[in-house]
N, C-alpha and C. Protein backbone atom coordinates (compact mmCIF):
# COMPACT_ATOMS: atom_id res chain seq x y z
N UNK A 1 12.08 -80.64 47.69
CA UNK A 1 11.15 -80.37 46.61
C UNK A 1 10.60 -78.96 46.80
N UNK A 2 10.55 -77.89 45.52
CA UNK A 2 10.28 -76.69 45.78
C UNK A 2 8.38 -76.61 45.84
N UNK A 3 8.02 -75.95 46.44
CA UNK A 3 6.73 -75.39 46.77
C UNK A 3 6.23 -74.27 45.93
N UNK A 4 4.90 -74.41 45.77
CA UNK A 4 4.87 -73.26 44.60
C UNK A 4 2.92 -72.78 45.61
N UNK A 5 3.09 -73.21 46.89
CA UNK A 5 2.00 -73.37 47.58
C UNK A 5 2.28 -73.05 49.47
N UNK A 6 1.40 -72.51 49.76
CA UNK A 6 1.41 -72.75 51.30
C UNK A 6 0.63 -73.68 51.93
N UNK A 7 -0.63 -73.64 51.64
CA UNK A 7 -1.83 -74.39 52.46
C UNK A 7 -1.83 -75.05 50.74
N UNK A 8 -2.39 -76.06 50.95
CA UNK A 8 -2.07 -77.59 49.98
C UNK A 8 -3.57 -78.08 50.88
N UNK A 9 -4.93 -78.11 50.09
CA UNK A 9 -6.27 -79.00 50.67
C UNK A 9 -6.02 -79.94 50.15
N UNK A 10 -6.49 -80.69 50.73
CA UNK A 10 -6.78 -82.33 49.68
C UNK A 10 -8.11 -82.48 50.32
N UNK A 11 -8.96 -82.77 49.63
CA UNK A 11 -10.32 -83.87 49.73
C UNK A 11 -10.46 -84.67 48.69
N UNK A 12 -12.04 -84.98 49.47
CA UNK A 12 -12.12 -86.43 48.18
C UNK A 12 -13.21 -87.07 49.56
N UNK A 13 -13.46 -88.57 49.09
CA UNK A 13 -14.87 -89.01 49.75
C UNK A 13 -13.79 -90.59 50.77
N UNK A 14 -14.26 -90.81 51.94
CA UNK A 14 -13.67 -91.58 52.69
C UNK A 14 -13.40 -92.83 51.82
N UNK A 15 -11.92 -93.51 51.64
CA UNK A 15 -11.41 -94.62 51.57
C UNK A 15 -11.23 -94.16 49.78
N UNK A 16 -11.43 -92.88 49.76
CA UNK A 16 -10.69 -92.56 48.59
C UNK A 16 -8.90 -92.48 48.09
N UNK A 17 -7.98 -92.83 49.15
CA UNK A 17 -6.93 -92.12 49.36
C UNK A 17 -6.36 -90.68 49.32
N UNK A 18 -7.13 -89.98 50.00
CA UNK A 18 -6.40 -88.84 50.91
C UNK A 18 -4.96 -88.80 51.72
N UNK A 19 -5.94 -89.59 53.01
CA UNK A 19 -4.49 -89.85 53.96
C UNK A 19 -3.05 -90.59 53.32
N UNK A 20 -3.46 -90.92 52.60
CA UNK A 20 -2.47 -91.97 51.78
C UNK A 20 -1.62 -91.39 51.11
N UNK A 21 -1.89 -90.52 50.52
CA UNK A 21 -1.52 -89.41 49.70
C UNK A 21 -1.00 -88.22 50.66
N UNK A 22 -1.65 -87.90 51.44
CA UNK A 22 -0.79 -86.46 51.83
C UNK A 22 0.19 -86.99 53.03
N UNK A 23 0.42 -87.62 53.78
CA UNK A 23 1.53 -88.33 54.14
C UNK A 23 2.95 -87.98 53.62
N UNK A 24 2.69 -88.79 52.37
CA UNK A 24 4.71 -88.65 51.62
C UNK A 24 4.55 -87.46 51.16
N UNK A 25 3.55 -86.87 50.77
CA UNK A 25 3.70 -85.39 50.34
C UNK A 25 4.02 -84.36 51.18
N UNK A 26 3.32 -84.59 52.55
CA UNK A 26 3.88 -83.69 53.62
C UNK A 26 5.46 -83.86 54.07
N UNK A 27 5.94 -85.37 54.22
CA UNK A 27 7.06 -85.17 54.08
C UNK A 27 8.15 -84.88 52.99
N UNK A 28 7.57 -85.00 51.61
CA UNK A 28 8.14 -84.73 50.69
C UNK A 28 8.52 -83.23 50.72
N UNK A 29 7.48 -82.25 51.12
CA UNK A 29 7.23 -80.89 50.78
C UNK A 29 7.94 -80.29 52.32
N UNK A 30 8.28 -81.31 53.29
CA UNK A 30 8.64 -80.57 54.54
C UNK A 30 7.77 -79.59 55.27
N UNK A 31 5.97 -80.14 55.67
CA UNK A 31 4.97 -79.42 56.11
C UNK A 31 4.10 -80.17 56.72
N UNK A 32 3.61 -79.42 57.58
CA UNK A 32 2.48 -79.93 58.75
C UNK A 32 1.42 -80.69 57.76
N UNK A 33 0.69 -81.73 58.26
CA UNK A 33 -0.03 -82.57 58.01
C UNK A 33 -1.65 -82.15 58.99
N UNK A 34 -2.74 -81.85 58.70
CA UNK A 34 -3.61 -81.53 59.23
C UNK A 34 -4.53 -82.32 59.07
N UNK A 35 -5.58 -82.93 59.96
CA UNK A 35 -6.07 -83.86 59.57
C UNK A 35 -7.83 -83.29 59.89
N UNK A 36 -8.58 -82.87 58.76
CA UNK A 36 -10.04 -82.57 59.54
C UNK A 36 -10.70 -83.37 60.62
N UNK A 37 -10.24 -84.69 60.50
CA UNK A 37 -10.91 -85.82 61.06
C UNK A 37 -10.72 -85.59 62.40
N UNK A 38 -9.38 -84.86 62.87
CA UNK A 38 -8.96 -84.27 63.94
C UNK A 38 -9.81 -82.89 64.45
N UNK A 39 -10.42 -82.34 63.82
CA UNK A 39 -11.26 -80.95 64.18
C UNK A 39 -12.88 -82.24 64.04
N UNK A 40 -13.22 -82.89 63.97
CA UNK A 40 -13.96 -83.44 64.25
C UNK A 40 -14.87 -84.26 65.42
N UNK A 41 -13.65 -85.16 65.90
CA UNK A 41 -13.14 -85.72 67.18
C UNK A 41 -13.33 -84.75 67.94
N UNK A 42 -12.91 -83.44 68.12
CA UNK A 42 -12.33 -82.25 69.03
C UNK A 42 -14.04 -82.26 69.36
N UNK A 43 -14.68 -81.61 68.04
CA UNK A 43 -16.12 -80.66 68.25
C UNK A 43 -16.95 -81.94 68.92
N UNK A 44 -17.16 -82.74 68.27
CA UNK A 44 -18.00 -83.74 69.19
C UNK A 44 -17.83 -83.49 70.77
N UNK A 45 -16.45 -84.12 70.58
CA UNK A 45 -16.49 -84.56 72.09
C UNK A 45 -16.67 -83.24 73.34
N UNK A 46 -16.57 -81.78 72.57
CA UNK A 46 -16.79 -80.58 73.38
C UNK A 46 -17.97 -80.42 73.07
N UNK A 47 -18.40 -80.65 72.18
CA UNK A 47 -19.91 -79.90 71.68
C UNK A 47 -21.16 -80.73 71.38
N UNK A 48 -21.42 -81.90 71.90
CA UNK A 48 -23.00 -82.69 71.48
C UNK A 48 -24.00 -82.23 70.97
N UNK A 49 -24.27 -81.85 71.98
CA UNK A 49 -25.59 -80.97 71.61
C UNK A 49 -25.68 -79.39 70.75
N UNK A 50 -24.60 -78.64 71.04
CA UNK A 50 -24.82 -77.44 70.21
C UNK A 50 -24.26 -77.35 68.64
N UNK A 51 -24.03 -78.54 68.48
CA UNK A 51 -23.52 -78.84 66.83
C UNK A 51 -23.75 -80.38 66.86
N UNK A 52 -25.69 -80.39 66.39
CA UNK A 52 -26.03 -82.05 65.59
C UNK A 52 -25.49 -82.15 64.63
N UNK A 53 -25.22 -81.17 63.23
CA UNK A 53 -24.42 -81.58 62.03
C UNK A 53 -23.39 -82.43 62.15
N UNK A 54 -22.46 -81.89 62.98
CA UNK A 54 -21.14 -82.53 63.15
C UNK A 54 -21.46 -83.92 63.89
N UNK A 55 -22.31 -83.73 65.02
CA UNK A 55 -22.14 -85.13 65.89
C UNK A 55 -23.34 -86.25 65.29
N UNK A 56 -23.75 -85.68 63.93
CA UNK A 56 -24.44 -86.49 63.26
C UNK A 56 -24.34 -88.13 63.42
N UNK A 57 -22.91 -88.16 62.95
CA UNK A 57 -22.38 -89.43 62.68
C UNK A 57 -22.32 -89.89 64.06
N UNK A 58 -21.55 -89.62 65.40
CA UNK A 58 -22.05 -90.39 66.02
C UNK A 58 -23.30 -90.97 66.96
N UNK A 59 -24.03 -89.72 66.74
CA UNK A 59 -25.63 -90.22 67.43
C UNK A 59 -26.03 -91.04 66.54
N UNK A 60 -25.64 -91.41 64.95
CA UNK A 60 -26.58 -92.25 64.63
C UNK A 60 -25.99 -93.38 63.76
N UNK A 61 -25.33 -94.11 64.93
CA UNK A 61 -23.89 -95.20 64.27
C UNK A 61 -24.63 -96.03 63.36
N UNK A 62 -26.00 -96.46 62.99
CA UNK A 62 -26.94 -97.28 62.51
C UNK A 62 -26.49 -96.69 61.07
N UNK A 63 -26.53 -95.45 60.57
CA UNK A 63 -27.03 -95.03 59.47
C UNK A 63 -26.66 -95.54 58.41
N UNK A 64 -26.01 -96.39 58.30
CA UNK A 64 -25.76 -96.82 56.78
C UNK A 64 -26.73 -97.84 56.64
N UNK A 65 -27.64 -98.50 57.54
CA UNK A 65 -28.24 -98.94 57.91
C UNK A 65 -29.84 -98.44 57.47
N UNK A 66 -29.94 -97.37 58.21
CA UNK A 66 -30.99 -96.82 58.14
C UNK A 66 -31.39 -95.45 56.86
N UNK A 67 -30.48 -95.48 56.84
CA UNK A 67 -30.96 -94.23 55.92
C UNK A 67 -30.58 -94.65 54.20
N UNK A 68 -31.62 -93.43 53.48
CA UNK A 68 -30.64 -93.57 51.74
C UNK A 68 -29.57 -93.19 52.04
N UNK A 69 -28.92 -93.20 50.80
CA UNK A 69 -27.54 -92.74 50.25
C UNK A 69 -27.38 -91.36 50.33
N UNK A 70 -28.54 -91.44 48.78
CA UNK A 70 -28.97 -90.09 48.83
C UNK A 70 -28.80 -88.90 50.10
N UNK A 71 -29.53 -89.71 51.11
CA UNK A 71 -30.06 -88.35 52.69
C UNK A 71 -28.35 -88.21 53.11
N UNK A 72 -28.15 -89.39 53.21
CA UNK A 72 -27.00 -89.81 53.88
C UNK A 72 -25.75 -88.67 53.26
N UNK A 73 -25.30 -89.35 51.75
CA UNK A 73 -24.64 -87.72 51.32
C UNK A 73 -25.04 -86.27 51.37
N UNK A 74 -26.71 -85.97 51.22
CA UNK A 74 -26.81 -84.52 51.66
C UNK A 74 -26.06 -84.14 52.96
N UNK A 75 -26.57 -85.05 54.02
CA UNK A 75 -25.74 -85.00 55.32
C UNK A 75 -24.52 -84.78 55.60
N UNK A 76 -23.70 -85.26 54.63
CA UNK A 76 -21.97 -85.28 54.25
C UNK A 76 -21.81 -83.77 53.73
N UNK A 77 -22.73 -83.40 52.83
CA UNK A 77 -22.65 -82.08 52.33
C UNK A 77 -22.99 -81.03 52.97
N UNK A 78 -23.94 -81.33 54.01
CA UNK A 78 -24.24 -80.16 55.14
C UNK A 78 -23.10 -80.54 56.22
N UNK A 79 -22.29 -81.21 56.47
CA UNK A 79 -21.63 -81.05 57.66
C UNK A 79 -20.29 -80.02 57.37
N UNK A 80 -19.71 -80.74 55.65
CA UNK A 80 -18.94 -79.72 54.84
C UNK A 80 -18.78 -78.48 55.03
N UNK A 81 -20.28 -78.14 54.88
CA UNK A 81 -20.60 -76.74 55.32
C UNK A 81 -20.30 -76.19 56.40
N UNK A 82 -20.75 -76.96 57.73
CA UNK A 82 -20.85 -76.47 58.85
C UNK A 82 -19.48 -76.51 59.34
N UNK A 83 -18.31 -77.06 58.73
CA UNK A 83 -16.60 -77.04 59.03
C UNK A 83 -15.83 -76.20 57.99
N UNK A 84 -16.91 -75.53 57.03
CA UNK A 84 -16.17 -74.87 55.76
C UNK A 84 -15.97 -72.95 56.92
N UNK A 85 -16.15 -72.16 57.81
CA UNK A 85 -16.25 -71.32 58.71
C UNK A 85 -14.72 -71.41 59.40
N UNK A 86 -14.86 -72.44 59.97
CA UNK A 86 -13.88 -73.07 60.92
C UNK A 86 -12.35 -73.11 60.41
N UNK A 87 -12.81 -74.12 59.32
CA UNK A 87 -11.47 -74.17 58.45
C UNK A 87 -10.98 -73.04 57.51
N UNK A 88 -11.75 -72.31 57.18
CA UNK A 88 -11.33 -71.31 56.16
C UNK A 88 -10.34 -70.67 57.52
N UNK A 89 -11.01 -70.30 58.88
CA UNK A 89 -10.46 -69.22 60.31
C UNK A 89 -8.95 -70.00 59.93
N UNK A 90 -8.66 -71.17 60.16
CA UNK A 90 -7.54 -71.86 60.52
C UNK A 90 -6.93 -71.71 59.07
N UNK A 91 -7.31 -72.38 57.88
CA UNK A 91 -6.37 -71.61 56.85
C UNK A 91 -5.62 -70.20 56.60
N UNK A 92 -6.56 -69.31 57.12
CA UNK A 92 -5.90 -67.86 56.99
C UNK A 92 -5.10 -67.30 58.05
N UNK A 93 -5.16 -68.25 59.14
CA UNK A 93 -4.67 -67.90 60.62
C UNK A 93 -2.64 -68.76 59.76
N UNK A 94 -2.87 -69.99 59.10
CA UNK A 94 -1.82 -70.15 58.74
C UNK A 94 -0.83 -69.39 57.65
N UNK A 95 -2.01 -68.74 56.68
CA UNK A 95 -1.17 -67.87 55.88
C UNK A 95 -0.88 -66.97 56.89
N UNK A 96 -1.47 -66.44 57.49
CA UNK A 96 -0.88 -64.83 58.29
C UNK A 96 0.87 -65.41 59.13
N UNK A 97 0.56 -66.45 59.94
CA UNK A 97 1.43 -67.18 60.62
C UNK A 97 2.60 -67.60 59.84
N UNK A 98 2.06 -67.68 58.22
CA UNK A 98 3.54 -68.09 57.48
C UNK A 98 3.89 -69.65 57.44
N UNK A 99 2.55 -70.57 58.51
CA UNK A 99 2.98 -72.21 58.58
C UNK A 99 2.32 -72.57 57.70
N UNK A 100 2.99 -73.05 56.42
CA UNK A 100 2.79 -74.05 55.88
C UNK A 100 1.94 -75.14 56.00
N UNK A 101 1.03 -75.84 55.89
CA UNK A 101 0.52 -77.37 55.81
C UNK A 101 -0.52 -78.05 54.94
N UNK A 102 -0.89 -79.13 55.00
CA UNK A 102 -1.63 -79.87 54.18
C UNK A 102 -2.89 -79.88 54.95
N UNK A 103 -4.10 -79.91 54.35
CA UNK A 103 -5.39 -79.95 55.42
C UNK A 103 -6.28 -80.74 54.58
N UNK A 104 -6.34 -81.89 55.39
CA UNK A 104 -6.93 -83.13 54.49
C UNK A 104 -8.04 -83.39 54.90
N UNK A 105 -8.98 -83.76 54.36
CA UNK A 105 -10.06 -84.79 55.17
C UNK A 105 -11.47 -84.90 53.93
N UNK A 106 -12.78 -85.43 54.69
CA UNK A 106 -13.79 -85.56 53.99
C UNK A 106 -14.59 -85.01 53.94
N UNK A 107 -14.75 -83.94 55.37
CA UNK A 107 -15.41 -83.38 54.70
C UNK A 107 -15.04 -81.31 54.46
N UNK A 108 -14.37 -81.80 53.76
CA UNK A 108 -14.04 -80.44 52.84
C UNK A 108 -14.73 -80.26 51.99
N UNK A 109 -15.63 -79.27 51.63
CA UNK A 109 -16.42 -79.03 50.87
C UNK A 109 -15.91 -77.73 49.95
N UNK A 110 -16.16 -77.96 48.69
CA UNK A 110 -15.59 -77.67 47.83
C UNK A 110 -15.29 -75.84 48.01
N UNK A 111 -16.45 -75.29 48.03
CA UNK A 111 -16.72 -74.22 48.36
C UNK A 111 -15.68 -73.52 48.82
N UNK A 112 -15.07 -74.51 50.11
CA UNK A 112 -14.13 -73.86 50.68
C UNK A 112 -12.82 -73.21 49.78
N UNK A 113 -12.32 -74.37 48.75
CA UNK A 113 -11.06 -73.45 48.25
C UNK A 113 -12.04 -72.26 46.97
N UNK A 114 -13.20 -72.33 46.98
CA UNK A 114 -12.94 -71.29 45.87
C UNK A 114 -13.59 -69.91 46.85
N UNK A 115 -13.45 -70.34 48.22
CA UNK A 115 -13.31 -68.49 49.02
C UNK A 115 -12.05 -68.50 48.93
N UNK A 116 -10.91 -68.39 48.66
CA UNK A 116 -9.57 -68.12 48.56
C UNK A 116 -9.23 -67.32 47.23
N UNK A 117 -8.99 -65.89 47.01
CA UNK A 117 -8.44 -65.90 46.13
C UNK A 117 -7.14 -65.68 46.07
N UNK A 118 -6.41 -66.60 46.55
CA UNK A 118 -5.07 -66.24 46.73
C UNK A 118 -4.04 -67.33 46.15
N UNK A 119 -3.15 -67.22 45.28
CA UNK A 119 -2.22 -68.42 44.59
C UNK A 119 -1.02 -69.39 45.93
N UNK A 120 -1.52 -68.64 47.04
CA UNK A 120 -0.66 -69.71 48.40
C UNK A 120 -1.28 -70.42 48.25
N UNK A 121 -2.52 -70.69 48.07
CA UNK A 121 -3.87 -71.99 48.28
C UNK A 121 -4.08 -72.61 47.01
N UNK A 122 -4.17 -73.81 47.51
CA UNK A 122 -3.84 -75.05 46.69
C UNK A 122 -4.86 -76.02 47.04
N UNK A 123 -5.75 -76.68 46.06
CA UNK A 123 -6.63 -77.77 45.83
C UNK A 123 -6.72 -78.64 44.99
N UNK A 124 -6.85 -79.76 45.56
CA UNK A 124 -7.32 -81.12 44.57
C UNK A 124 -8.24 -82.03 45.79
N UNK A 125 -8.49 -82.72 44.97
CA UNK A 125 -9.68 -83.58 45.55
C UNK A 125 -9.16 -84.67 44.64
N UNK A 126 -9.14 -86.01 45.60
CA UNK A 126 -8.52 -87.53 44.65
C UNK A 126 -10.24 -87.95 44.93
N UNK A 127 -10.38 -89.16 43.63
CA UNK A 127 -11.12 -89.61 43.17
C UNK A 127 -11.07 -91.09 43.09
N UNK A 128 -11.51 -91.93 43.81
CA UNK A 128 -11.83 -93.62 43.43
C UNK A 128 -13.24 -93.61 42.95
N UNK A 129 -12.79 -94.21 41.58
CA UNK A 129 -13.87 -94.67 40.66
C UNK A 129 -14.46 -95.92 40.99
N UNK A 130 -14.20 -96.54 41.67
CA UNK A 130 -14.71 -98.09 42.00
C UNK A 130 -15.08 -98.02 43.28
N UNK A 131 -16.36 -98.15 43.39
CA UNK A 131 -17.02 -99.08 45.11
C UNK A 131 -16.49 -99.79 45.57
N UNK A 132 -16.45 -100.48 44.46
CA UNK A 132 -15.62 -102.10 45.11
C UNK A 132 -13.92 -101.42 45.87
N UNK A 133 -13.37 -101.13 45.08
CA UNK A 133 -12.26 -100.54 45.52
C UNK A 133 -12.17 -99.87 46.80
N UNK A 134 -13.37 -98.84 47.05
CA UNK A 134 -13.97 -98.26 48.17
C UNK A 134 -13.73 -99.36 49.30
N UNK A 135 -14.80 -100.75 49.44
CA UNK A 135 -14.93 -101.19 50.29
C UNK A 135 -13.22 -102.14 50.08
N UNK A 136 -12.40 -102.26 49.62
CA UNK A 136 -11.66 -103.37 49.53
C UNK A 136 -10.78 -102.53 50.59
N UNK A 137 -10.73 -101.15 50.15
CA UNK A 137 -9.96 -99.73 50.79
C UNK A 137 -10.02 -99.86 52.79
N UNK A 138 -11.23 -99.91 52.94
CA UNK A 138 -12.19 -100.12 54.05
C UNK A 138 -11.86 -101.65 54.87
N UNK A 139 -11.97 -102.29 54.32
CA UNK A 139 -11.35 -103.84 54.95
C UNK A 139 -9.60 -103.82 54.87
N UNK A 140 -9.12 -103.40 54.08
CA UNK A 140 -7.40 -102.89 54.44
C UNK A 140 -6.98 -102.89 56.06
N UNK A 141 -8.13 -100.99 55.70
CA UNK A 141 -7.41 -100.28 56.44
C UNK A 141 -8.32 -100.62 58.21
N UNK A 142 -9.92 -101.24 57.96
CA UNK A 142 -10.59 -101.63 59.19
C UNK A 142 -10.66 -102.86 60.03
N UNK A 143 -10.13 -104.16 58.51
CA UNK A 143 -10.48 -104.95 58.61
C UNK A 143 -11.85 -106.00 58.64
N UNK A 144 -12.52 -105.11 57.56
CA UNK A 144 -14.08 -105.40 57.98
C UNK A 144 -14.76 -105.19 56.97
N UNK A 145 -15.40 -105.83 55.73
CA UNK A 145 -16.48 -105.25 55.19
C UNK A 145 -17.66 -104.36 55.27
N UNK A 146 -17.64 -103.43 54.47
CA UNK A 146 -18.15 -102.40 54.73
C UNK A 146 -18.69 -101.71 53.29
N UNK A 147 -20.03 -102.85 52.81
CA UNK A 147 -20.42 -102.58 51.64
C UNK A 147 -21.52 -101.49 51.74
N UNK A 148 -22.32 -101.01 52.42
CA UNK A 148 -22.92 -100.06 52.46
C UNK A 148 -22.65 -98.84 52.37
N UNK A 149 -21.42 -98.78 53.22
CA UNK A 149 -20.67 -97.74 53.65
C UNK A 149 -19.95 -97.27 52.67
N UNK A 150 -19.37 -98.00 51.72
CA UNK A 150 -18.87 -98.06 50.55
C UNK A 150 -19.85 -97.62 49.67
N UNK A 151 -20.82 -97.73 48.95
CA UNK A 151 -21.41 -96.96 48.46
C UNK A 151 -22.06 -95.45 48.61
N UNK A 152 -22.14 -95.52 50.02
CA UNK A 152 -22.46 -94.12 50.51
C UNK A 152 -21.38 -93.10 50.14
N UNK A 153 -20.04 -93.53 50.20
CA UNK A 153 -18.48 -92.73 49.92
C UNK A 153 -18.83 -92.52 48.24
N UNK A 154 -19.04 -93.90 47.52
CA UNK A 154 -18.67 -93.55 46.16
C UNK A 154 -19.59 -92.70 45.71
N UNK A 155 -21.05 -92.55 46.62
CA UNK A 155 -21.63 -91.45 46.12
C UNK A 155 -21.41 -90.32 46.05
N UNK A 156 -20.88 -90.03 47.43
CA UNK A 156 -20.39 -89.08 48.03
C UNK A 156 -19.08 -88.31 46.91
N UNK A 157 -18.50 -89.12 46.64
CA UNK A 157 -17.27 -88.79 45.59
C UNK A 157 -17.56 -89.08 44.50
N UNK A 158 -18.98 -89.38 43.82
CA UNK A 158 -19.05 -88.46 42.58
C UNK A 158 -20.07 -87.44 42.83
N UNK A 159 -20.73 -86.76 43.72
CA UNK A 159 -21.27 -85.90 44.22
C UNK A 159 -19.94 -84.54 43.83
N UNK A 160 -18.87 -84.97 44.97
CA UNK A 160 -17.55 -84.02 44.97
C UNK A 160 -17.26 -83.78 43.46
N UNK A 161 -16.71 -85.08 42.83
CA UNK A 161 -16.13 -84.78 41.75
C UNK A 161 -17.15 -83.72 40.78
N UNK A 162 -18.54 -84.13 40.67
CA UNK A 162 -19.44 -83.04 39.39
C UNK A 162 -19.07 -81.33 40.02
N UNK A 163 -19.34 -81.78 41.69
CA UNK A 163 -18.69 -80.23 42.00
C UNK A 163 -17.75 -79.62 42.03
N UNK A 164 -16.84 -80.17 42.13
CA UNK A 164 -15.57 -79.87 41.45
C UNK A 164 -15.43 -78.96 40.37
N UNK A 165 -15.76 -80.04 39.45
CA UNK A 165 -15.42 -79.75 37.71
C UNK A 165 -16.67 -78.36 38.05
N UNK A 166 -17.94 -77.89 38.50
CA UNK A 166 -18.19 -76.62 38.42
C UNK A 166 -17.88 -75.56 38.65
N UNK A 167 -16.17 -75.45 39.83
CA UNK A 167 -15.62 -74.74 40.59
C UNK A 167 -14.22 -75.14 39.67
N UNK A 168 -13.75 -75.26 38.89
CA UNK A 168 -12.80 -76.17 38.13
C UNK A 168 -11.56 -76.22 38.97
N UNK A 169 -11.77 -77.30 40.04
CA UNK A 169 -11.09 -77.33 40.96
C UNK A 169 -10.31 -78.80 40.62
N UNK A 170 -9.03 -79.62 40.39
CA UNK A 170 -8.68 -80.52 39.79
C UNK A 170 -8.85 -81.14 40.78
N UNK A 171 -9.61 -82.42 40.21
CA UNK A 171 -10.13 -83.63 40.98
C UNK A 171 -8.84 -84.78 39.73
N UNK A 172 -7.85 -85.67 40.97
CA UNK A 172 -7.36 -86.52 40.75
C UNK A 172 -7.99 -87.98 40.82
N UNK A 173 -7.94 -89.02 40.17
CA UNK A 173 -8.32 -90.48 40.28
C UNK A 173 -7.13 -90.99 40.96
N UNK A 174 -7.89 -91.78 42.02
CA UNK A 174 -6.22 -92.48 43.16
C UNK A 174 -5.84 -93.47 42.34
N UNK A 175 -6.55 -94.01 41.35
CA UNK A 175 -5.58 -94.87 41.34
C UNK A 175 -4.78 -94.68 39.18
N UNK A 176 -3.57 -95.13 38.90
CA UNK A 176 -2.99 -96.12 39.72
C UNK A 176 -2.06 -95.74 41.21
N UNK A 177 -2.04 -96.31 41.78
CA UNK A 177 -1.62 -95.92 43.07
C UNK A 177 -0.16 -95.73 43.19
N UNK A 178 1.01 -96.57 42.45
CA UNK A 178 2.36 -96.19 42.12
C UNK A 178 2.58 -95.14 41.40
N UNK A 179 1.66 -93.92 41.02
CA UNK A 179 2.09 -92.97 40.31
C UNK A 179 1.56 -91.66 41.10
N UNK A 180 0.58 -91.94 42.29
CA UNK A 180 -0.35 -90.68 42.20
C UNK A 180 0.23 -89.88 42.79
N UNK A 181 1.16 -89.99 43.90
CA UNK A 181 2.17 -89.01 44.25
C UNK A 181 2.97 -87.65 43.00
N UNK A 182 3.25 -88.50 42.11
CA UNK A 182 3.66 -87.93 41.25
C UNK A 182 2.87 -87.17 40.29
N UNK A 183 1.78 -87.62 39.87
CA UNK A 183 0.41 -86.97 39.14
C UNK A 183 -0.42 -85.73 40.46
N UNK A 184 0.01 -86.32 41.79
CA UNK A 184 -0.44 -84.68 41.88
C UNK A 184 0.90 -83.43 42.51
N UNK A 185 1.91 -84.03 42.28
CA UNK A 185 2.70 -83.34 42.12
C UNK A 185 3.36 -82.12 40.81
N UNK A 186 2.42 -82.77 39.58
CA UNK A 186 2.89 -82.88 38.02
C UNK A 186 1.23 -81.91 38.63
N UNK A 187 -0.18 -81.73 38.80
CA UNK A 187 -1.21 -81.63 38.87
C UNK A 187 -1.04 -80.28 39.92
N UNK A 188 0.23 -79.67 40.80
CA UNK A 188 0.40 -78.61 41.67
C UNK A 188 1.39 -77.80 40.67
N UNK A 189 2.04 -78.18 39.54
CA UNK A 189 2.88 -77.28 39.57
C UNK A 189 2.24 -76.94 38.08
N UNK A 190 1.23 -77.40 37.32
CA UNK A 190 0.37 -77.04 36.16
C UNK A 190 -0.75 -76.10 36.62
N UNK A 191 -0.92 -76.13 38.27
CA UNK A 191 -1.74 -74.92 38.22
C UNK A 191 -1.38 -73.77 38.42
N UNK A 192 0.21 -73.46 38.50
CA UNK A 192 0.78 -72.34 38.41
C UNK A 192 -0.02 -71.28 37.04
């Protein structure tokens, strides 16, 4: 399948289908698969204390618990931030390098693709319209209900999506799910 892209973002809000999605696409397209969730893991476990944004989530495993939605997504939106530096270094380190890949995760914040002005860089953000779907997503893939948590995402992802559409960055709906491969394939080569 021809490429009309180098670096290919995907976001979107957890148990939205991301990972789901850039998978067959990475192998479809013959390119590295990057996973933020992976630059996440990393900073924690080196960095506790000199980055609370990031180790937010795990000092405070309660929070779906304890906190609004509301606080809870600002939180999602400031950590965005605090990995939008990082990731932009590693996107441009791959254009210079010439490697190709997909760089997925949640918290990509929008911001990030519109510092790019360059047509190698490529964005969409997938979209689940349903909570319910959210948490059904969540017991799949955890095995576990996870209705709180589930609303915190769907906020979270229509938070993304209004920002989006202000950056007119194409935000996809995952589902139906037998086609979306193809709708953002049909959705990369219309933004030529």
């Amino acid at each position: 399948m021809a490429r009309t892209w180098d670096i290919l973002i995907i976001g979107g809000a957890s148990g939205s289908g991301k990972t789901s999605i850039s998978r067959p696409l990475s192998r479809l397209y013959g390119v590295d698969l990057v996973r933020v969730d992976d630059f996440q893991i990393l900073l924690e476990t080196l960095t506790p204390e000199t980055l609370p944004a990031i180790n937010y989530w795990r000092t405070h495993t309660n929070l779906r618990d304890e906190e609004s939605i509301d606080m809870t997504v600002s939180k999602m939106v400031d950590t965005g931030l605090v990995f939008m530096l990082g990731l932009s270094a590693i996107i441009k380190d791959h254009l210079l390098e010439n490697i190709p890949m997909i760089l997925e995760g949640d918290f990509i914040h929008p911001e990030l693709s519109t510092s790019f002005n360059n047509s190698r860089v490529k964005t969409i953000f997938i979209h689940e319209f349903s909570q319910e779907q959210i948490s059904q997503n969540y017991f799949i893939r955890e095995g576990k209900h996870q209705a709180h948590r589930a609303s915190i995402s769907y906020a979270y992802g229509i938070w993304l999506k209004e920002t989006c559409k202000k950056h007119h960055i194409p935000v996809i709906e995952s589902r139906p799910w037998d086609n979306l491969v193809e709708r953002v394939i049909v959705c990369l080569s219309e933004d030529d």
